[in-house]
Protein backbone atom coordinates (compact mmCIF):
# COMPACT_ATOMS: atom_id res chain seq x y z
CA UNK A 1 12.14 24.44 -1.05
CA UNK A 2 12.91 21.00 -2.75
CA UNK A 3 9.63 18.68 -2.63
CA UNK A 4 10.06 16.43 0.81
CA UNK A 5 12.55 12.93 0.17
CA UNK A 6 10.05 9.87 1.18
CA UNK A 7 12.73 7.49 3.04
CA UNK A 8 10.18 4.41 1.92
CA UNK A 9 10.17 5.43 -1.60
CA UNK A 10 14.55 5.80 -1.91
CA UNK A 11 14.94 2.71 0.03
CA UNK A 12 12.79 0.83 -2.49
CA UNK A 13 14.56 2.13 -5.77
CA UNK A 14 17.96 1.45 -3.42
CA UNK A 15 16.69 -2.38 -3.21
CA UNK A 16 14.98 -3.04 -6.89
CA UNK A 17 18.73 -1.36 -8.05
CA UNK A 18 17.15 1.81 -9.40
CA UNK A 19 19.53 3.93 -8.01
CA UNK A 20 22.39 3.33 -6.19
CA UNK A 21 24.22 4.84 -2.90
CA UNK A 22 26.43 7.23 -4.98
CA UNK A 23 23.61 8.64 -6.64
CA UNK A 24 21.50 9.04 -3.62
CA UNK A 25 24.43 11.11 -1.79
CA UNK A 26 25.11 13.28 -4.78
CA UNK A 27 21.76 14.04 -4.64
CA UNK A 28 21.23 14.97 -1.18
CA UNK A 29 24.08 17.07 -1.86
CA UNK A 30 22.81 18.91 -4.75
CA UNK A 31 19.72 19.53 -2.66
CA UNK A 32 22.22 20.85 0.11
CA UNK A 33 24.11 23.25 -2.29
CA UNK A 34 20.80 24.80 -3.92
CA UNK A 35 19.19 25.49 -0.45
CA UNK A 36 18.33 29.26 0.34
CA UNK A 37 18.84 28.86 3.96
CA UNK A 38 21.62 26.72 6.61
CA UNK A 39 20.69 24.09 7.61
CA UNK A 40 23.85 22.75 7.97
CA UNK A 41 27.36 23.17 9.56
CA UNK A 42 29.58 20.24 7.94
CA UNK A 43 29.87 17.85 5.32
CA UNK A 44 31.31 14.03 4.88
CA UNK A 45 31.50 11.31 2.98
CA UNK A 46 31.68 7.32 4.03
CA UNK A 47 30.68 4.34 1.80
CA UNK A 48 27.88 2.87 2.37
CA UNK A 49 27.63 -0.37 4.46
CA UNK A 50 25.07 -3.21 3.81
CA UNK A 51 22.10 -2.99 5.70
CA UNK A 52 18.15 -2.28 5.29
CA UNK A 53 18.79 1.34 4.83
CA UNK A 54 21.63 0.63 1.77
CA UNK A 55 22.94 3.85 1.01
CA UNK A 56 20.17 6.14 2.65
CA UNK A 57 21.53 9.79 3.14
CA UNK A 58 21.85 10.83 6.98
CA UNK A 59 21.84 14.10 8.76
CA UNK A 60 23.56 14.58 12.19
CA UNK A 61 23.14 16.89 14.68
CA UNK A 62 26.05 18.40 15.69
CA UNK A 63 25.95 17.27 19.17
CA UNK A 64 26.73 13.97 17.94
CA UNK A 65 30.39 12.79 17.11
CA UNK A 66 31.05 11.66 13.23
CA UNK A 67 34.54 10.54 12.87
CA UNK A 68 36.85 13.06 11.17
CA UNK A 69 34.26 15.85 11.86
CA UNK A 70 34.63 18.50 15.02
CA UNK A 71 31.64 18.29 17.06
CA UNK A 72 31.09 21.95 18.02
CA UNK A 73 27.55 21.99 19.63
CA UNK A 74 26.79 25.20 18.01
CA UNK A 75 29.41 27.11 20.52
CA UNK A 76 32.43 29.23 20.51
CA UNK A 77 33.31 27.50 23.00
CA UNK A 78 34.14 24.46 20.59
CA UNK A 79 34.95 26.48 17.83
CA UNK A 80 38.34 25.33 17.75
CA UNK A 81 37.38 21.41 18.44
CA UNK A 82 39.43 18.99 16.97
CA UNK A 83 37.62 16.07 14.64
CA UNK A 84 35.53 13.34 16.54
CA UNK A 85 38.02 10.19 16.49
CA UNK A 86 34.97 7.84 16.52
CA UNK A 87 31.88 7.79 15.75
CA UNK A 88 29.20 8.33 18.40
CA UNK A 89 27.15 4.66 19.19
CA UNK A 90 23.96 5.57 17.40
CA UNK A 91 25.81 6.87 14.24
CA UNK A 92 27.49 3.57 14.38
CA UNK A 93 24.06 1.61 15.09
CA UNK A 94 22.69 3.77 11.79
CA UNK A 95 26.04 2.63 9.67
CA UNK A 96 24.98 -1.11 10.64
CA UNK A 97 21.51 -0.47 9.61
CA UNK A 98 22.99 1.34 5.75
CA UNK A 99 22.43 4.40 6.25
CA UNK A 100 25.62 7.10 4.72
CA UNK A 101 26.27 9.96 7.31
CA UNK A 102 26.27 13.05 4.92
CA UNK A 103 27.01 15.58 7.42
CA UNK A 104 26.50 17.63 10.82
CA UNK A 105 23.58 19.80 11.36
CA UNK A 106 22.64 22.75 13.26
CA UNK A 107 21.79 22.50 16.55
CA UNK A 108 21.33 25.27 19.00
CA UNK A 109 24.15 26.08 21.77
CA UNK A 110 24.76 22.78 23.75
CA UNK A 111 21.29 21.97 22.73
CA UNK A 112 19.73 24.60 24.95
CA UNK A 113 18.07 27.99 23.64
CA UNK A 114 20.48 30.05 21.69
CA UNK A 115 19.46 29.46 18.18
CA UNK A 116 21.70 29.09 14.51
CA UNK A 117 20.95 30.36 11.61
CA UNK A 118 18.50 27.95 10.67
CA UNK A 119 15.43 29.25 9.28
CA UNK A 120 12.04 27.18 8.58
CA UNK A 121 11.42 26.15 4.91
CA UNK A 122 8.11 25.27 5.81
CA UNK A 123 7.26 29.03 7.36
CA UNK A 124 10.25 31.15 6.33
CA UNK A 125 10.80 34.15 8.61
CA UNK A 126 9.59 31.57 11.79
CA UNK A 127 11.61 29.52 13.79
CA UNK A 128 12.31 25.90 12.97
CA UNK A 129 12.24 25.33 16.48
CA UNK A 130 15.04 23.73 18.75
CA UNK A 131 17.22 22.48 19.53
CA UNK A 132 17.16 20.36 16.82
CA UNK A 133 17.13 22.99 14.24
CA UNK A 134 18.97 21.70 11.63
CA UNK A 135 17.99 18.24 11.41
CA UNK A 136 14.13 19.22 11.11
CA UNK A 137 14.84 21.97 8.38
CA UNK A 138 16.75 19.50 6.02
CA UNK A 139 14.38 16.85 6.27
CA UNK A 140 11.33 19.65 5.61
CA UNK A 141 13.57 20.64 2.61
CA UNK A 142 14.06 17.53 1.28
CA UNK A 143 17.79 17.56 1.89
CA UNK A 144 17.64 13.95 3.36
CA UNK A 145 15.14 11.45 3.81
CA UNK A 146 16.54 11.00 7.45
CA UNK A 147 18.01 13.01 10.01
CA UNK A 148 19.26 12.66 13.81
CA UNK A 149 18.10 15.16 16.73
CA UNK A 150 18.27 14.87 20.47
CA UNK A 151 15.52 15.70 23.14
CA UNK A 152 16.22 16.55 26.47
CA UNK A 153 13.18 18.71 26.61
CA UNK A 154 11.32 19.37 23.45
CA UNK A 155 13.87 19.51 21.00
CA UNK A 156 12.50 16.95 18.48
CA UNK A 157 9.11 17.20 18.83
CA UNK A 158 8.95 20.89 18.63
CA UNK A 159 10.92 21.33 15.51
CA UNK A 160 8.80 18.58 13.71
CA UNK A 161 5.83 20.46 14.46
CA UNK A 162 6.88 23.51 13.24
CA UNK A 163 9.00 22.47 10.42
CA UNK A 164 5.81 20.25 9.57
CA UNK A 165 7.89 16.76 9.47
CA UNK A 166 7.67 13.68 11.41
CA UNK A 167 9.67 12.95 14.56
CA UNK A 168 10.27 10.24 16.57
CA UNK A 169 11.63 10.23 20.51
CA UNK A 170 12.79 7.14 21.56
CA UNK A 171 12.68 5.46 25.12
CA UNK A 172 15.46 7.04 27.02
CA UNK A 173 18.28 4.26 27.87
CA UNK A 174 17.21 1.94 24.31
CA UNK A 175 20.49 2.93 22.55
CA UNK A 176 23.62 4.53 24.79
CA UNK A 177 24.77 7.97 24.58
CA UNK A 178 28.29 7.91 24.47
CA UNK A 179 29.42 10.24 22.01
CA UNK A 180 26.40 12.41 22.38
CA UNK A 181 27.15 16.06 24.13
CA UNK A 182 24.23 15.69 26.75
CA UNK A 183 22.90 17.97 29.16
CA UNK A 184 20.95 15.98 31.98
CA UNK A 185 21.36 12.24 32.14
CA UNK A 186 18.29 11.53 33.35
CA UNK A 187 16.45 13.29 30.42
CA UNK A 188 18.57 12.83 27.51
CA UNK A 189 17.32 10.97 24.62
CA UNK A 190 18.05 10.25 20.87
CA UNK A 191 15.88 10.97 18.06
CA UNK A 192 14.73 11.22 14.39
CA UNK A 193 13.12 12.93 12.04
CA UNK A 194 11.68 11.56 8.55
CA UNK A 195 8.73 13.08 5.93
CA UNK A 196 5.80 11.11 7.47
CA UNK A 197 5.14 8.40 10.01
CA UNK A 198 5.39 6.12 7.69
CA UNK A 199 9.24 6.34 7.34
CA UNK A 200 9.58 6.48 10.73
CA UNK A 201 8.54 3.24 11.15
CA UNK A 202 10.48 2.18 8.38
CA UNK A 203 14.03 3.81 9.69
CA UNK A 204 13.03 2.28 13.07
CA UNK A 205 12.55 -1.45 11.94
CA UNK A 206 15.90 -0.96 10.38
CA UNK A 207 17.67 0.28 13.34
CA UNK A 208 16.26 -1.35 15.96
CA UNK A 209 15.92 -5.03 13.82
CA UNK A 210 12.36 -5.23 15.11
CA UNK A 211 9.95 -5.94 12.09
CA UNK A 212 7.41 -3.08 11.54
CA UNK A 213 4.23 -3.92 13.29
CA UNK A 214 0.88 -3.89 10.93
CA UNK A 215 -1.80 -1.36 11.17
CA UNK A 216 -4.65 -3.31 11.33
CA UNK A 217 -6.81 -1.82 14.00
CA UNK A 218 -8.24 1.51 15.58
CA UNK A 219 -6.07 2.64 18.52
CA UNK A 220 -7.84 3.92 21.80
CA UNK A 221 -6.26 6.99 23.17
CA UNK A 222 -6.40 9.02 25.74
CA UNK A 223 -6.54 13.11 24.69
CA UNK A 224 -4.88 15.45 26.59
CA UNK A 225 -4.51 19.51 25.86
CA UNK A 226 -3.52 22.60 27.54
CA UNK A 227 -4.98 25.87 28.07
CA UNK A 228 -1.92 27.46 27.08
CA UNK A 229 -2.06 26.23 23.36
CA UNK A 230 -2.92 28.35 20.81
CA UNK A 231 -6.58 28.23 19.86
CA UNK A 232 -5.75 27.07 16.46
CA UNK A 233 -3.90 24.30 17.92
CA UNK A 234 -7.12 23.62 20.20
CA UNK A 235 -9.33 23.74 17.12
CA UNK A 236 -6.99 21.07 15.39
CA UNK A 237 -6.84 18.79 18.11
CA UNK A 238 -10.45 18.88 18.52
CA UNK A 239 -10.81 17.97 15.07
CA UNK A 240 -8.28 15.63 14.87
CA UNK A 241 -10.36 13.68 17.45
CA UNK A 242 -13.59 13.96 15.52
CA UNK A 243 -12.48 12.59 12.46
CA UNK A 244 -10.34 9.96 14.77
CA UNK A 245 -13.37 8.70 16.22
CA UNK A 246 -14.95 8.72 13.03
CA UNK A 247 -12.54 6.32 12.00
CA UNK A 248 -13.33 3.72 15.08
CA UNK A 249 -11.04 4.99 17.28
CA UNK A 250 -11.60 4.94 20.67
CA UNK A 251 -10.35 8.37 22.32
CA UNK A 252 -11.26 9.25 25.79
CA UNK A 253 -10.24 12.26 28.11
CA UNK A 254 -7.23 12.28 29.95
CA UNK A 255 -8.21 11.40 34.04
CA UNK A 256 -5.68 13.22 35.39
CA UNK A 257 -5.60 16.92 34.64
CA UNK A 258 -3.05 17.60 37.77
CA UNK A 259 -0.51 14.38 36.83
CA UNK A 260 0.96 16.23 34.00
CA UNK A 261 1.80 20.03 35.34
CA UNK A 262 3.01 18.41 38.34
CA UNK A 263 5.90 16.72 35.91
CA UNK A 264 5.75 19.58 33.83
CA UNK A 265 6.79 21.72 37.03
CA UNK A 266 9.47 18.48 38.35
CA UNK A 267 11.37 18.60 34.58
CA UNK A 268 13.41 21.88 34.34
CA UNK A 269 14.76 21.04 38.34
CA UNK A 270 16.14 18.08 37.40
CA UNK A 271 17.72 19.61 34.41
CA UNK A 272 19.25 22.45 35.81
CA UNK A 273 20.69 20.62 38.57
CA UNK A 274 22.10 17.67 36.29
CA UNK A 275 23.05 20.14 33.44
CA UNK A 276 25.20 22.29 35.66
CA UNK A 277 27.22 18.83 36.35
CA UNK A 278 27.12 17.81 33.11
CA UNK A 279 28.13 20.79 31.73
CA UNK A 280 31.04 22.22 34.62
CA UNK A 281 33.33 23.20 32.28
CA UNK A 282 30.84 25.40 30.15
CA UNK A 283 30.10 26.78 33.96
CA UNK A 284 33.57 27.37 34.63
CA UNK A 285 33.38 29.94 31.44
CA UNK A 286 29.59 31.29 31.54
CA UNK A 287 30.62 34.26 30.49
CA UNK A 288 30.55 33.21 26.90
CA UNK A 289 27.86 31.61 26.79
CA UNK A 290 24.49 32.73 25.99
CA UNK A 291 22.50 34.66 28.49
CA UNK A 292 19.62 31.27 29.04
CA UNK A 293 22.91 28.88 29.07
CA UNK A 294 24.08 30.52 31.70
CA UNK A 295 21.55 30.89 33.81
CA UNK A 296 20.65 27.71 33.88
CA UNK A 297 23.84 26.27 34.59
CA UNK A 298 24.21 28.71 37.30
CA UNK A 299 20.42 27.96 38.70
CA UNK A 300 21.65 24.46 38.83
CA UNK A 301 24.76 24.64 40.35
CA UNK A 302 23.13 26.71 43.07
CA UNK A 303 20.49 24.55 43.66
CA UNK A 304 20.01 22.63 47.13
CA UNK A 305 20.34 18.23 46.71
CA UNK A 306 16.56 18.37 48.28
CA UNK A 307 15.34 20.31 45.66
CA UNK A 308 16.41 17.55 43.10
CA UNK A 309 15.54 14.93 44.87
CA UNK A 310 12.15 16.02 45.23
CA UNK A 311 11.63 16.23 41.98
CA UNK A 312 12.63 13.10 41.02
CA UNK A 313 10.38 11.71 43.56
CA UNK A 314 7.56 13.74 41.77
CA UNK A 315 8.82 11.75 38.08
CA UNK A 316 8.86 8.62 39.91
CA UNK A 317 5.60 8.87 41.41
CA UNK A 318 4.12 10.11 38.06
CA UNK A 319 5.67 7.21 36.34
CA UNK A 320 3.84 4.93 38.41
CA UNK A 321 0.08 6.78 38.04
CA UNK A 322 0.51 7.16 34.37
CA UNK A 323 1.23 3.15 33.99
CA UNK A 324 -1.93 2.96 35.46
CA UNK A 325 -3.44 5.34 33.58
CA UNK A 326 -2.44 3.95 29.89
CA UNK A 327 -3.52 0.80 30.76
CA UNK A 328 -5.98 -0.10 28.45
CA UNK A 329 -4.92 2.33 25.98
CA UNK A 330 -2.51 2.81 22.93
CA UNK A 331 -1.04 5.99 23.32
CA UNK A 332 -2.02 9.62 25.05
CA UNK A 333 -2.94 12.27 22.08
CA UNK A 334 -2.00 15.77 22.59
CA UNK A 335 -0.44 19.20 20.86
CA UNK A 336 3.12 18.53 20.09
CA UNK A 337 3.21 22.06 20.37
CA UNK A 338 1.63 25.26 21.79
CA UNK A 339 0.52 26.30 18.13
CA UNK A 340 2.63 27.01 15.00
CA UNK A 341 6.88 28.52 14.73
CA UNK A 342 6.79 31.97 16.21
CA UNK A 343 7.82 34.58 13.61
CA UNK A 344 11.24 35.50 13.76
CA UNK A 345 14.32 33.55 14.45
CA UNK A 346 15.94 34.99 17.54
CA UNK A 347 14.04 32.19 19.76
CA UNK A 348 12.65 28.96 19.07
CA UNK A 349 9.75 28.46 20.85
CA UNK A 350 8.21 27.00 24.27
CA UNK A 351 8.64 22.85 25.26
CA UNK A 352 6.16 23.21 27.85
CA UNK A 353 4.30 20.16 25.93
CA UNK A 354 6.90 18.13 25.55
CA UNK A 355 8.65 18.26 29.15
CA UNK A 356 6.21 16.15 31.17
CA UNK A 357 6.70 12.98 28.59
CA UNK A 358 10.39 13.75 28.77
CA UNK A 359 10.31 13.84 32.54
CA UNK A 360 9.26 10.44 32.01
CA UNK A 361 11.31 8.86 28.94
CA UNK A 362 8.57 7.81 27.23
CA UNK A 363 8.72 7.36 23.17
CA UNK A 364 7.05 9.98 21.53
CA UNK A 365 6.33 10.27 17.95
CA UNK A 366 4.88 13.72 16.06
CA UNK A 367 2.84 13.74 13.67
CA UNK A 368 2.55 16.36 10.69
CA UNK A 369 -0.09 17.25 8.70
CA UNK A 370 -2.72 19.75 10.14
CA UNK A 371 -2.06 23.64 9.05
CA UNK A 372 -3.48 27.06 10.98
CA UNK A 373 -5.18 29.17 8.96
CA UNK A 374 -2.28 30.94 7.99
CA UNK A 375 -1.50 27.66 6.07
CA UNK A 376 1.60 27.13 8.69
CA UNK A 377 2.09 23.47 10.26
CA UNK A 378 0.02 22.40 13.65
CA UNK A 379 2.06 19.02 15.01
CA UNK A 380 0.40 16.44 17.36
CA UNK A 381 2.02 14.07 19.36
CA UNK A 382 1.00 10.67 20.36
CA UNK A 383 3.00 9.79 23.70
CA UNK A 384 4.07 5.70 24.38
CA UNK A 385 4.70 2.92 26.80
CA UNK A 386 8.66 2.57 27.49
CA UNK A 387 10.50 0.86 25.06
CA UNK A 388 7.22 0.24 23.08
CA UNK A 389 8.26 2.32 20.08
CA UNK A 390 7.10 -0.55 17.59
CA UNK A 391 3.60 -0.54 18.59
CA UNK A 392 3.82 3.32 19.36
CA UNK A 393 4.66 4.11 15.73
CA UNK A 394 1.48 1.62 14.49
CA UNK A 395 -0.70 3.96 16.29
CA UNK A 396 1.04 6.65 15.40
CA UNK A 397 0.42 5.29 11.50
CA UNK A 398 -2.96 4.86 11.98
CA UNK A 399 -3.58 8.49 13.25
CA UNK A 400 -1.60 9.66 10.00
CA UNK A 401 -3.80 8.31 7.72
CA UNK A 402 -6.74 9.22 9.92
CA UNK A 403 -5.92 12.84 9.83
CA UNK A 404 -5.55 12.90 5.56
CA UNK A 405 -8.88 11.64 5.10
C-alpha cells in the first residue's frame, strides 16, 4: 500500500509552485497502476481549473456522472451505459473549487449491498465497507488525496472506519443531486473522504467558500454507544472519552437512550418505500439484480402510504427532541461503526450506527485513528447541527488531535 496522500501537504507544494497539476495527476496515476487491488472502474483526464484546490487529484464514485464517462452504478444493468454528457453538480462545484476528476470508483450495486471487487488496503482480506467502496480504498492507498462517496445509510462513514480514513457527510439538501444515481430522496447525501480531519476541513473551505474555522477551544459532547458494538469498539470509545476529557473537553452521556433506535427503526421504511420509486425501472427487472436489491425494492413497492408516513413522523419528531438535546453542545460522539471490516469481501458490513443521523441529515464527520488489537482500524463519528459542517469539522479537529496524544 502507497503511504496515505495528505490533501494539505499537495495543495501547499501546488501553491508555493513545487509541483504542478500535471505532475500531481501522473502521480495519482502511477499510484493507480501499481495498486494490488481495484479500487477503481474508469479513468479521465480534464485540465485543471483555478481554484483553492489547483490541480488536486479527485476520485468519483461511480454513481456520480463525469462527462465522457458511463455511469454504471456497479450494475449489469448499466453495463452498456452510454458516457455521462455532463457533469453531475458537485463534480462541477469540485472543478470550481480546482480539483482534476481522475476517474470513477467502485461503488456497490446502486449503492445498496452487493459489493465490487474492492478489497481493504488497510485490512486486506476484510471488507472496505460500502457502498462507497472504492472511494475509501483509494484514499487509504494513497491513490488520491480526495475522493467522492454518497450516504444514504452508512455508506461513507462505514468505509472510513474500516478503511481507517477520514470522511465527511454533509447536510442533506447543501449541494443538489442532480446527476447523482440516488436511492431515497429524503436520505440521500453527498460525501468525502480525505487522510485525516484535517483535510477535510481543508477540501470543505474550498468547496463550500466558507473559511476554515480555528480550533481554539475544547468541544462539549454528548457520547452515545450501542450494545451491539463490538467490545473493542466499546473499549475505544471509552478511551477516547478519557483522554478527551483529559484534554478539557466536556463530554456528557447521551439523555435519550430511546430517541435514537426509534430513528434507527423509522430509516430503512422510508428507504424502501422511496427507493422502490426511485428505482422503478431496476424493479421492473429485479430479476437481475442482487438478491438484497431486490428485496428491498420489492418491500418498498409493497409497502402501505401509512407505513411511510409514520415514519417520517417518527424523523420529524426526532428532529425536533434532538435540537433540544444538542443544545448546549458541539457535536454527539459515538462508534462510526459496530467494530472493525468483517473478514471477507462478500458483504460489507452493518450501518446500524449510521442510519439514525442519516434519518435526520445531519453532517457527520469520521474520524480515524484508534486500532483493535488486531492492529485493524476502530472509526468514531462525531454527529452535527444542519448545515453546520464548518464548526462540525473544528470539533471534529480537535478530537483528532485529542485521540494522537
Amino acid at each position: 500500500m502507497t503511504a496515505p496522500w495528505s490533501l494539505r501537504a499537495l495543495v501547499a507544494d501546488l501553491t508555493a509552485g513545487r509541483t504542478t497539476p500535471e505532475a500531481a495527476v501522473a502521480e495519482a496515476r502511477a499510484r493507480i497502476a501499481a495498486a494490488s487491488f481495484d479500487a477503481w472502474v474508469s479513468s479521465a483526464f480534464v485540465p485543471a481549473s483555478t481554484g483553492p484546490l489547483g490541480g488536486v487529484p479527485l476520485g468519483v464514485k461511480d454513481i456520480i456522472d463525469l462527462a465522457g464517462i458511463p455511469t454504471r452504478c456497479g450494475s449489469v444493468l448499466r453495463a452498456d451505459a452510454p458516457p455521462a454528457t455532463v457533469d453531475a453538480s458537485i463534480v462541477q462545484e469540485w472543478r470550481r473549487a480546482g480539483a482534476v476528476p481522475i476517474g470513477k470508483t467502485v461503488t456497490t450495486e446502486f449503492a445498496f449491498f452487493a459489493p465490487g471487487p474492492t478489497d481493504n488496503p488497510a485490512a486486506p482480506g476484510h471488507t472496505p465497507g460500502g457502498s462507497s467502496s472504492g472511494s475509501a480504498a483509494a484514499v487509504a492507498a494513497g491513490h488520491v488525496p480526495l475522493a467522492l462517496g454518497s450516504q444514504t445509510a452508512g455508506s461513507v462513514t462505514r468505509p472510513a472506519a474500516f478503511c481507517g480514513v477520514a470522511s465527511l457527510v454533509m447536510s442533506r439538501g447543501r449541494f443538489p443531486v442532480d446527476g447523482v444515481t440516488g436511492l431515497s430522496p429524503s436520505l440521500d447525501s453527498h460525501g468525502m473522504f480525505t487522510t485525516t480531519v484535517s483535510d477535510l476541513a481543508l477540501a470543505w473551505s474550498a468547496l463550500s467558500g466558507e473559511p476554515e474555522a480555528a480550533v481554539s477551544s475544547p468541544p462539549r459532547l454528548l457520547v452515545w454507544s450501542s450494545e451491539d458494538a463490538t467490545p473493542a469498539m466499546r473499549n475505544a470509545l471509552g478511551s477516547a472519552v478519557a483522554g478527551l476529557r483529559a484534554t478539557g473537553a466536556v463530554v456528557d452521556e447521551f439523555p435519550d437512550p430511546a430517541l435514537v433506535p426509534a430513528l434507527t427503526a423509522a430509516h430503512p421504511v422510508v428507504m424502501a418505500y422511496e427507493a422502490a420509486r426511485e428505482r422503478s425501472v431496476e424493479l421492473a427487472s429485479a430479476d437481475r439484480l442482487s438478491a438484497p436489491l431486490a428485496q428491498l425494492l420489492r418491500t418498498g413497492a409493497e409497502m402501505p402510504l401509512a407505513d411511510y408516513e409514520a415514519a417520517l413522523d417518527v424523523v420529524a419528531s426526532g428532529a425536533s427532541r434532538l435540537a433540544e438535546i444538542v443544545a448546549g453542545y458541539d457535536a454527539v460522539l459515538a462508534p462510526a461503526a459496530l467494530g472493525s471490516a468483517p473478514s471477507g469481501l462478500a458483504a460489507t458490513g452493518d450501518p446500524v450506527l449510521s442510519r439514525p443521523w442519516q434519518a435526520l441529515g445531519l453532517p457527520v464527520i469520521a474520524i480515524p485513528g484508534l486500532r483493535d488489537d488486531a492492529g485493524l482500524p476502530l472509526g468514531l463519528q462525531v454527529v452535527g447541527s444542519p448545515l453546520r459542517e464548518t464548526a462540525l469539522l473544528a470539533t471534529g479537529r480537535w478530537t483528532e488531535t485529542a485521540l494522537k496524544r
